[in-house]
Protein backbone atom coordinates (compact mmCIF):
# COMPACT_ATOMS: atom_id res chain seq x y z
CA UNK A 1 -11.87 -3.20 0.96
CA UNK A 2 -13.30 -4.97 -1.92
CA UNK A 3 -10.89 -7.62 -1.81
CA UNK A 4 -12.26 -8.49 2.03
CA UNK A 5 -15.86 -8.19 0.70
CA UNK A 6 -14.59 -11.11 -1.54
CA UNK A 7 -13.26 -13.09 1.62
CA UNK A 8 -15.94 -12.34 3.45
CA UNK A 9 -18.71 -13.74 0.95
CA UNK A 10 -16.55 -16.89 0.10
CA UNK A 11 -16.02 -17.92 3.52
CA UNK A 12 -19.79 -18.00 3.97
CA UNK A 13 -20.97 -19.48 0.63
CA UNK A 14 -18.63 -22.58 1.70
CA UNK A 15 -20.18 -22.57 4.98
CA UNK A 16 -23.82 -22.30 3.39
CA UNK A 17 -23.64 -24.53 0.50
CA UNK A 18 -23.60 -28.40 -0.13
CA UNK A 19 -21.47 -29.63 -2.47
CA UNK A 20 -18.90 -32.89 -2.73
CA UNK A 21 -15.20 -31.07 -1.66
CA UNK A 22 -13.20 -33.48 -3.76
CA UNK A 23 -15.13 -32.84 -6.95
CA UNK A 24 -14.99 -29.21 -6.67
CA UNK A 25 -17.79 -27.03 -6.93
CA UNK A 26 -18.75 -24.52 -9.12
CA UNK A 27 -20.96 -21.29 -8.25
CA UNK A 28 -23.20 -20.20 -10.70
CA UNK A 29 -25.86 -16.50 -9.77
CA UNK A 30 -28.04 -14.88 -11.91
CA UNK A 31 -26.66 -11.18 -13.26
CA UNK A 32 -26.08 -8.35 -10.79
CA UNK A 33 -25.89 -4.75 -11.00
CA UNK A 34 -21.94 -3.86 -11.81
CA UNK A 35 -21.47 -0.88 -9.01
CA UNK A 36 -20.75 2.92 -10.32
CA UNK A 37 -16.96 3.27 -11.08
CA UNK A 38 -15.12 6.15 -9.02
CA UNK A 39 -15.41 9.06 -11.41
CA UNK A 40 -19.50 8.83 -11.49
CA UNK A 41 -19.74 8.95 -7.96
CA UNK A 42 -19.27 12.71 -7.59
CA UNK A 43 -15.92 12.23 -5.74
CA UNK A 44 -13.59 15.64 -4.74
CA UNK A 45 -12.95 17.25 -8.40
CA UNK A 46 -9.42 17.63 -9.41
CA UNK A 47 -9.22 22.02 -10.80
CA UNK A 48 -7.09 22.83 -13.01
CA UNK A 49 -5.15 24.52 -10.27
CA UNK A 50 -5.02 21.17 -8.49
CA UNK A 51 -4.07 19.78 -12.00
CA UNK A 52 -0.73 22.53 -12.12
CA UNK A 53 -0.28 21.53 -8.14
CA UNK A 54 0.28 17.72 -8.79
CA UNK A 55 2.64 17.89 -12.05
CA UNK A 56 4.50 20.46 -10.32
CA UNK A 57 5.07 17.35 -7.19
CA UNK A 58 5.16 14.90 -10.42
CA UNK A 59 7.70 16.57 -13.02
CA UNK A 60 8.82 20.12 -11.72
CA UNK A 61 9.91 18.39 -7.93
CA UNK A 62 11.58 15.30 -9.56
CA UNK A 63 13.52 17.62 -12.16
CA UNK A 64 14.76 20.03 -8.88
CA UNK A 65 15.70 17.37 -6.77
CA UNK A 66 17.63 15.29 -9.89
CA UNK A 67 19.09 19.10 -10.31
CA UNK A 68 20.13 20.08 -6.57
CA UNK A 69 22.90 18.74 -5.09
CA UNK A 70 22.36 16.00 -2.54
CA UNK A 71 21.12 12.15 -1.96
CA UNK A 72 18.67 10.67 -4.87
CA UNK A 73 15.59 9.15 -4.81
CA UNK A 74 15.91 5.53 -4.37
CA UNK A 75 14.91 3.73 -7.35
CA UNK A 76 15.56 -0.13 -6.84
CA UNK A 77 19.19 -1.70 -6.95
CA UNK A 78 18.78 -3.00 -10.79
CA UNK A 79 18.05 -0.78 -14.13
CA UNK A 80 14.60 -1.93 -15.69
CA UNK A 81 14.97 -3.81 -18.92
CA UNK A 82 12.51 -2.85 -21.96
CA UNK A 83 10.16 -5.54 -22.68
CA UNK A 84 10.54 -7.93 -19.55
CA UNK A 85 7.97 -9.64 -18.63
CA UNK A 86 6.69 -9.62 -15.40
CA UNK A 87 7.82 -11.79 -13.13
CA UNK A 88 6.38 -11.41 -8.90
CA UNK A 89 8.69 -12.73 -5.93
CA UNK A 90 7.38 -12.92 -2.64
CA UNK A 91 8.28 -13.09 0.75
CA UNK A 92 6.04 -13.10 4.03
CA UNK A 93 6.21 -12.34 7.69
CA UNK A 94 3.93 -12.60 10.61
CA UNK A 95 4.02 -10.50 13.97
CA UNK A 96 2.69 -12.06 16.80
CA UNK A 97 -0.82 -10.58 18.83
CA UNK A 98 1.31 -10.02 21.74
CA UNK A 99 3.61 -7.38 19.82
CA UNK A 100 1.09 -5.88 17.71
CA UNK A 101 -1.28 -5.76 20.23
CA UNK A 102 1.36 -3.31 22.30
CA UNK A 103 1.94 -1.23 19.13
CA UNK A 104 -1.81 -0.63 18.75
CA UNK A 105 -2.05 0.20 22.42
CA UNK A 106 0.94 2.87 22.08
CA UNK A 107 -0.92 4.34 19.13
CA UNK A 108 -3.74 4.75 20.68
CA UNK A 109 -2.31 6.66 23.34
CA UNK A 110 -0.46 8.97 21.26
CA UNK A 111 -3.80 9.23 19.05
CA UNK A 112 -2.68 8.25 15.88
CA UNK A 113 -2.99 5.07 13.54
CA UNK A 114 -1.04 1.65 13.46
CA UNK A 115 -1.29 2.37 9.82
CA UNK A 116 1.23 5.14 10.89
CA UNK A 117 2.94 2.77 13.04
CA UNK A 118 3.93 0.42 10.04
CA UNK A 119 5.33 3.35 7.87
CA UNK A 120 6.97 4.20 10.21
CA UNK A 121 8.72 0.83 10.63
CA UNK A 122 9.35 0.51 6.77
CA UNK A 123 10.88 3.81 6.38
CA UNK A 124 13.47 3.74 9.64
CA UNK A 125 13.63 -0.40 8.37
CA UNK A 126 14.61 0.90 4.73
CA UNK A 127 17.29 3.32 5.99
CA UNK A 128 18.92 0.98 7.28
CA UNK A 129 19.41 -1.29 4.31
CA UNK A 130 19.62 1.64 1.82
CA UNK A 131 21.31 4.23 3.08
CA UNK A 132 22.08 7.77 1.76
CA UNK A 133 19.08 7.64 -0.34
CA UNK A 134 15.82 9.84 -0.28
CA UNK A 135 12.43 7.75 0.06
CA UNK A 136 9.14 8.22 -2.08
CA UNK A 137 6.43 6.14 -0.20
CA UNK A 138 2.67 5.63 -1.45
CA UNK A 139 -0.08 4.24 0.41
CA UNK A 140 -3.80 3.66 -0.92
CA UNK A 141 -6.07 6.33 0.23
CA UNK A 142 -9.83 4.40 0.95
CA UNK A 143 -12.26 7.29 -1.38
CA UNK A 144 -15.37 6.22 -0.18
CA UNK A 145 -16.37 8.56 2.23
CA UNK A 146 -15.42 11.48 -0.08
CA UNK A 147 -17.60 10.68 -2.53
CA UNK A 148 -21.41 12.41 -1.95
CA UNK A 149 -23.02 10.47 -1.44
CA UNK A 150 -20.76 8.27 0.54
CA UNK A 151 -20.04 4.95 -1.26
CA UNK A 152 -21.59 1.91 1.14
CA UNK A 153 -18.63 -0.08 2.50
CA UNK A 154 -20.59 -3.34 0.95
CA UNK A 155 -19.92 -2.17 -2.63
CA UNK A 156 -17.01 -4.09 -4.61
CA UNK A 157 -15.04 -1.59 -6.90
CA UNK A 158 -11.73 0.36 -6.63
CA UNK A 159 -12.66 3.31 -4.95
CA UNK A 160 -9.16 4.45 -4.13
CA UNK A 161 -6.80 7.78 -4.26
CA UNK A 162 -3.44 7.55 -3.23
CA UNK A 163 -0.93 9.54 -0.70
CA UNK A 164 2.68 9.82 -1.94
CA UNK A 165 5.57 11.32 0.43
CA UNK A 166 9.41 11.98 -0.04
CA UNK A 167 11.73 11.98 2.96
CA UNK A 168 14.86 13.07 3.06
CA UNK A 169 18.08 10.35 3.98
CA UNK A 170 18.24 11.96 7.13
CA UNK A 171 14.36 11.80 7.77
CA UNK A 172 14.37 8.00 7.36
CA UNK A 173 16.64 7.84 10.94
CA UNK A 174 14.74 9.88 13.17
CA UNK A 175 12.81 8.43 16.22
CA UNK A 176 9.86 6.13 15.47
CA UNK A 177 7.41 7.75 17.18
CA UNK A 178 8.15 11.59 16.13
CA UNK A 179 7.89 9.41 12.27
CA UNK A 180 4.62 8.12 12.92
CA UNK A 181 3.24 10.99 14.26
CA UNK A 182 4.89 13.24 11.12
CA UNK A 183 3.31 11.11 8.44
CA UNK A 184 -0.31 10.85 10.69
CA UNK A 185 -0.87 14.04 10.65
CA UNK A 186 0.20 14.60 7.10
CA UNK A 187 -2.13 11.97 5.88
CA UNK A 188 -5.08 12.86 7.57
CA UNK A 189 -4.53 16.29 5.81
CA UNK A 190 -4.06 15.22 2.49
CA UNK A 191 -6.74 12.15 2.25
CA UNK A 192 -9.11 14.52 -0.13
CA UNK A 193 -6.19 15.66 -2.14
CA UNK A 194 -5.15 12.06 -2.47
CA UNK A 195 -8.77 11.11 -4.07
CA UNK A 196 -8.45 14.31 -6.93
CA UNK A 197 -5.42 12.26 -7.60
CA UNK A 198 -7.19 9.26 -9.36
CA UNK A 199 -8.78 12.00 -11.61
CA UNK A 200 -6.04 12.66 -13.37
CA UNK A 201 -6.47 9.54 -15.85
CA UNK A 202 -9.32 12.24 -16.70
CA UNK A 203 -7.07 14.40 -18.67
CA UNK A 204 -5.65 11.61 -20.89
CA UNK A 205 -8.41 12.34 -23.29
CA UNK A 206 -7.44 10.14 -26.07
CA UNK A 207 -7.76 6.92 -25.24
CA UNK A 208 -5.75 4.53 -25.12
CA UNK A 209 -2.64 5.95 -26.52
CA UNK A 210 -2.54 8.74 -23.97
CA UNK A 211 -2.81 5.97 -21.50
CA UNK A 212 -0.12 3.52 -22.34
CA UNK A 213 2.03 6.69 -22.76
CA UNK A 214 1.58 8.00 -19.06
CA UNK A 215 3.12 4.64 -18.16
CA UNK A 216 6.04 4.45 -21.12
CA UNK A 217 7.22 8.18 -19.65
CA UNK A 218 7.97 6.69 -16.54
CA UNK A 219 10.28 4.00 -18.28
CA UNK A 220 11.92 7.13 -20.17
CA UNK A 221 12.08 9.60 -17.62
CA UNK A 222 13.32 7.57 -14.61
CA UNK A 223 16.57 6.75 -13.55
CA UNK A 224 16.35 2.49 -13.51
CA UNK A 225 13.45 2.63 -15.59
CA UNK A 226 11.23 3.28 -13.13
CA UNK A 227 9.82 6.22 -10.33
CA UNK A 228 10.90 4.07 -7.21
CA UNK A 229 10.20 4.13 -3.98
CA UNK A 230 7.87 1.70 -1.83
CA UNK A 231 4.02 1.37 -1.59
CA UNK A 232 2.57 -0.17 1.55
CA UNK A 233 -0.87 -0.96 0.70
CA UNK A 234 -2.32 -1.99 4.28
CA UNK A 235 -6.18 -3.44 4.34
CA UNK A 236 -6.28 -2.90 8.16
CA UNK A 237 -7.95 -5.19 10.32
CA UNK A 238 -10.02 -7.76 8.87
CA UNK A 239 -13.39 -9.49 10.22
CA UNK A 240 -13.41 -12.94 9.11
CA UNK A 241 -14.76 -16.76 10.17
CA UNK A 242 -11.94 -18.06 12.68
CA UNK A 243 -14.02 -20.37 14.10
CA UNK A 244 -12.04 -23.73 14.24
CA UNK A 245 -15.75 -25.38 14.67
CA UNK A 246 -16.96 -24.12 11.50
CA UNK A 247 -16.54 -26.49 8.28
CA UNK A 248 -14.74 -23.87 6.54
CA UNK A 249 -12.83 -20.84 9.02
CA UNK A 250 -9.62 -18.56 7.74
CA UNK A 251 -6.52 -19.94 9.59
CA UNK A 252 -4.15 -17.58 8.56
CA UNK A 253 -4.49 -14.31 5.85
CA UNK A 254 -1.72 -12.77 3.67
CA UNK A 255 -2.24 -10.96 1.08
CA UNK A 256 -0.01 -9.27 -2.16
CA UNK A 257 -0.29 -7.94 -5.21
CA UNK A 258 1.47 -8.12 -8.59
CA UNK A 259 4.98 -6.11 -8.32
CA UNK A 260 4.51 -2.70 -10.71
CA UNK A 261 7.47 -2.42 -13.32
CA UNK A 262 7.15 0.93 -14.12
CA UNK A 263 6.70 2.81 -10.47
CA UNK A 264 7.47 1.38 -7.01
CA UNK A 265 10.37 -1.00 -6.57
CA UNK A 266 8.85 -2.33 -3.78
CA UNK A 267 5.96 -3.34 -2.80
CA UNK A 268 4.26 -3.92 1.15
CA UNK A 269 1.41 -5.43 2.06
CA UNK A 270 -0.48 -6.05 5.25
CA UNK A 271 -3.72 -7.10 6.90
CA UNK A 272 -4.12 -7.73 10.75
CA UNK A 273 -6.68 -10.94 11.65
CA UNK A 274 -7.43 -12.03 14.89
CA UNK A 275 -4.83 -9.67 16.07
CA UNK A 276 -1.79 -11.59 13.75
CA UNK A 277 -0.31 -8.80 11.57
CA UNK A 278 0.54 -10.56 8.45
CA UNK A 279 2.88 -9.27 5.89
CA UNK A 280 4.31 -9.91 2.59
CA UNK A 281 6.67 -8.29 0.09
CA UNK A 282 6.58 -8.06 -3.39
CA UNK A 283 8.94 -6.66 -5.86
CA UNK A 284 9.98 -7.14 -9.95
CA UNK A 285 12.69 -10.07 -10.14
CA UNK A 286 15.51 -8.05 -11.09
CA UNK A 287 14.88 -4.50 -9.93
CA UNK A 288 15.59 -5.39 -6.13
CA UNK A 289 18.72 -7.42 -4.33
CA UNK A 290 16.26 -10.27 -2.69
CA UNK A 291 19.66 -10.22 0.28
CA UNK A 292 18.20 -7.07 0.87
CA UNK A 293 15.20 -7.81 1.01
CA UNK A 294 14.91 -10.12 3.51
CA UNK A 295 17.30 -7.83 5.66
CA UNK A 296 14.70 -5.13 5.18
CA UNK A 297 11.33 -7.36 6.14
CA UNK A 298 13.56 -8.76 9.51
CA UNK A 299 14.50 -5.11 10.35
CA UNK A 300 10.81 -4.10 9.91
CA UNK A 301 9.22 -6.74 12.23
CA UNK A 302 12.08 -5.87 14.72
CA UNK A 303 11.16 -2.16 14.21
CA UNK A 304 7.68 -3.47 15.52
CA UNK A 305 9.36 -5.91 18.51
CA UNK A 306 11.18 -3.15 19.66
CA UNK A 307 8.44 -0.10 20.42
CA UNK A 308 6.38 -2.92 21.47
CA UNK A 309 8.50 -4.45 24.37
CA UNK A 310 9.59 -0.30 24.84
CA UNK A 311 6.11 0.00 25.35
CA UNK A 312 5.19 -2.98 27.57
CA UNK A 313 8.44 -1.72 29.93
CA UNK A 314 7.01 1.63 30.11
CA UNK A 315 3.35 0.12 31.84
C-alpha cells in the first residue's frame, strides 16, 4: 500500500509542478513526521502460546514432513551457493480487461476474492511444471486494520503480516474454483494470526546477531539452501492518473521486488490498473530453470483465460 501512496503522490507532483523535463528536476520539502513502525501501533500480540504454535508450523512441521514418507517441499531447481551475490531476473505478463474482468465477475458470484483467484492459478500453474512436489505459498497480509487504533490507509510504512500455506502434490491439481474457495476461506481466518507473525523479530533480543542468524539457519537447515516455495505479493487494484490528457498519466504499471535468497524461490507479483492485471516474476539467477519459468507464467495467464471464457460461456 505504501508503495501506491508513492505512485500516487508522484504522479501528481509532476502534474502540479513547473520545472524544465530535460534538465531534470529535483524535489526538495521541509522535514516530516516519520510514521509509527508496526510494533508501536498496538497490533494483535504474539503469546507465548502463539510463539510454541508458529515454531511448531516453522521447525517441528518441516522436520515431520522431511521425516514421513512422501513428496517434498519444493525448494527451487538449483542448490544455493554461500556468498552469492544477489542477482534479480525478471519476467512480465499482462492479462487483458476482458479476461480479468470475467474472473472478477465469477468471484464475485461465488463471494470470494480475485486475490484467491490468482493463487489459485499459480498453484494448479506450478503443478504443472513441477510435479510431485508439495507447495509452501506466502502472501502479504495488509496489518492495518488490526492495529487499534486502525492505521490510516494514507500512512507510508510496512505494516504487513504474512499468510503461509503447504499443499499437498495432489492438492495443487484439484479444480480451480474448489482451490480458490479453499485458500479464501483459510485466509480470511488466519489474517490476525498472520499479523502476530511479524512479532516474532520480537524475540530475537540481541540485536543484530540474533537477526542475521534467523536468516543464516535457513541457509543451514534447508534443503537447496533455502525454505522454498512461492510468494505472490498482490497490491490489488490500483487508483492512478490514466488520463491520456494529463501532462503526466500512468500508461502501464508492473511492479517486483528483489528475489529473496534465503526463503522463496519464487517470487509473484501483481497489481490490476484500469482493469489490466499486470504481472511479473522474480526469482535468484541460479535457484530456478528460467525454461520453466516462462512455462509456468504462460500456464498461469492461461489458468486465468480459461475460467474466464468458462465463465463468459456459462452467461
Amino acid at each position: 500500500m505504501s508503495l501506491t501512496i508513492f505512485w500516487q503522490d508522484l504522479v501528481r507532483f509532476l502534474n502540479e509542478s513547473e520545472f524544465a523535463v530535460s534538465h531534470g528536476f529535483q524535489v526538495k520539502r521541509d522535514p516530516g513526521i516519520i510514521s509509527v513502525p508496526l510494533e508501536d501501533c498496538h497490533p494483535p500480540s504474539m503469546a507465548w502460546m502463539d510463539y510454541l504454535k508458529l515454531m511448531w508450523e516453522m521447525t517441528g512441521q518441516k522436520w515431520w514432513h522431511k521425516a514421513a514418507p512422501g513428496p517434498s517441499i519444493w525448494r527451487g531447481d538449483y542448490p544455493a551457493v554461500d556468498g552469492e551475490n544477489v542477482m534479480t531476473l525478471v519476467r512480465m505478463a499482462h492479462v487483458e480487461p476482458s479476461t480479468w474482468k470475467a474472473v472478477i465477475q465469477r468471484c464475485k458470484s461465488a463471494d470470494i476474492s480475485p486475490h484467491a483467484a490468482l493463487l489459485a492459478a499459480l498453484v494448479l500453474a506450478w503443478g504443472q511444471v513441477w510435479p510431485g512436489y508439495d507447495l509452501e505459498t506466502s502472501t502479504p497480509v495488509n496489518a492495518r486494520k488490526f492495529c487499534e487504533p486502525a492505521v490510516p490507509a494514507n500512512c507510508m510504512g510496512n505494516y504487513t503480516g504474512v499468510y503461509e500455506s503447504t499443499w499437498s502434490a495432489d492438492q495443487c491439481t484439484q479444480p480451480f474454483w474448489s482451490f480458490a474457495e479453499t485458500y479464501h476461506t483459510n485466509l480470511q481466518a488466519n489474517k490476525a494470526n498472520g499479523v502476530k507473525k511479524s512479532g516474532l523479530l520480537g524475540f530475537l533480543t540481541n540485536y543484530p546477531q540474533d537477526y542475521c542468524q534467523f536468516w543464516y539457519d535457513k541457509r543451514k537447515q534447508n534443503e537447496f539452501g533455502r525454505t522454498g516455495g512461492v510468494e505472490l505479493s498482490d497490491l490489488g487494484r490500483v487508483t492512478m492518473n490514466t488520463k491520456t490528457t494529463e501532462r503526466w498519466h500512468v500508461d502501464k504499471l508492473w511492479f517486483c521486488q528483489s528475489a529473496q535468497t534465503y526463503t522463496t524461490a519464487l517470487g509473484v507479483n501483481s497489481v490490476t490498473l484500469d482493469g489490466h492485471l499486470y504481472l511479473t516474476l522474480c526469482w535468484h539467477k541460479g535457484a530456478v530453470d528460467p525454461t520453466k519459468v516462462d512455462r509456468f507464467l504462460q500456464l498461469m495467464v492461461n489458468q486465468l483465460e480459461q475460467v474466464a471464457s468458462a465463465t463468459t460461456t456459462s452467461e
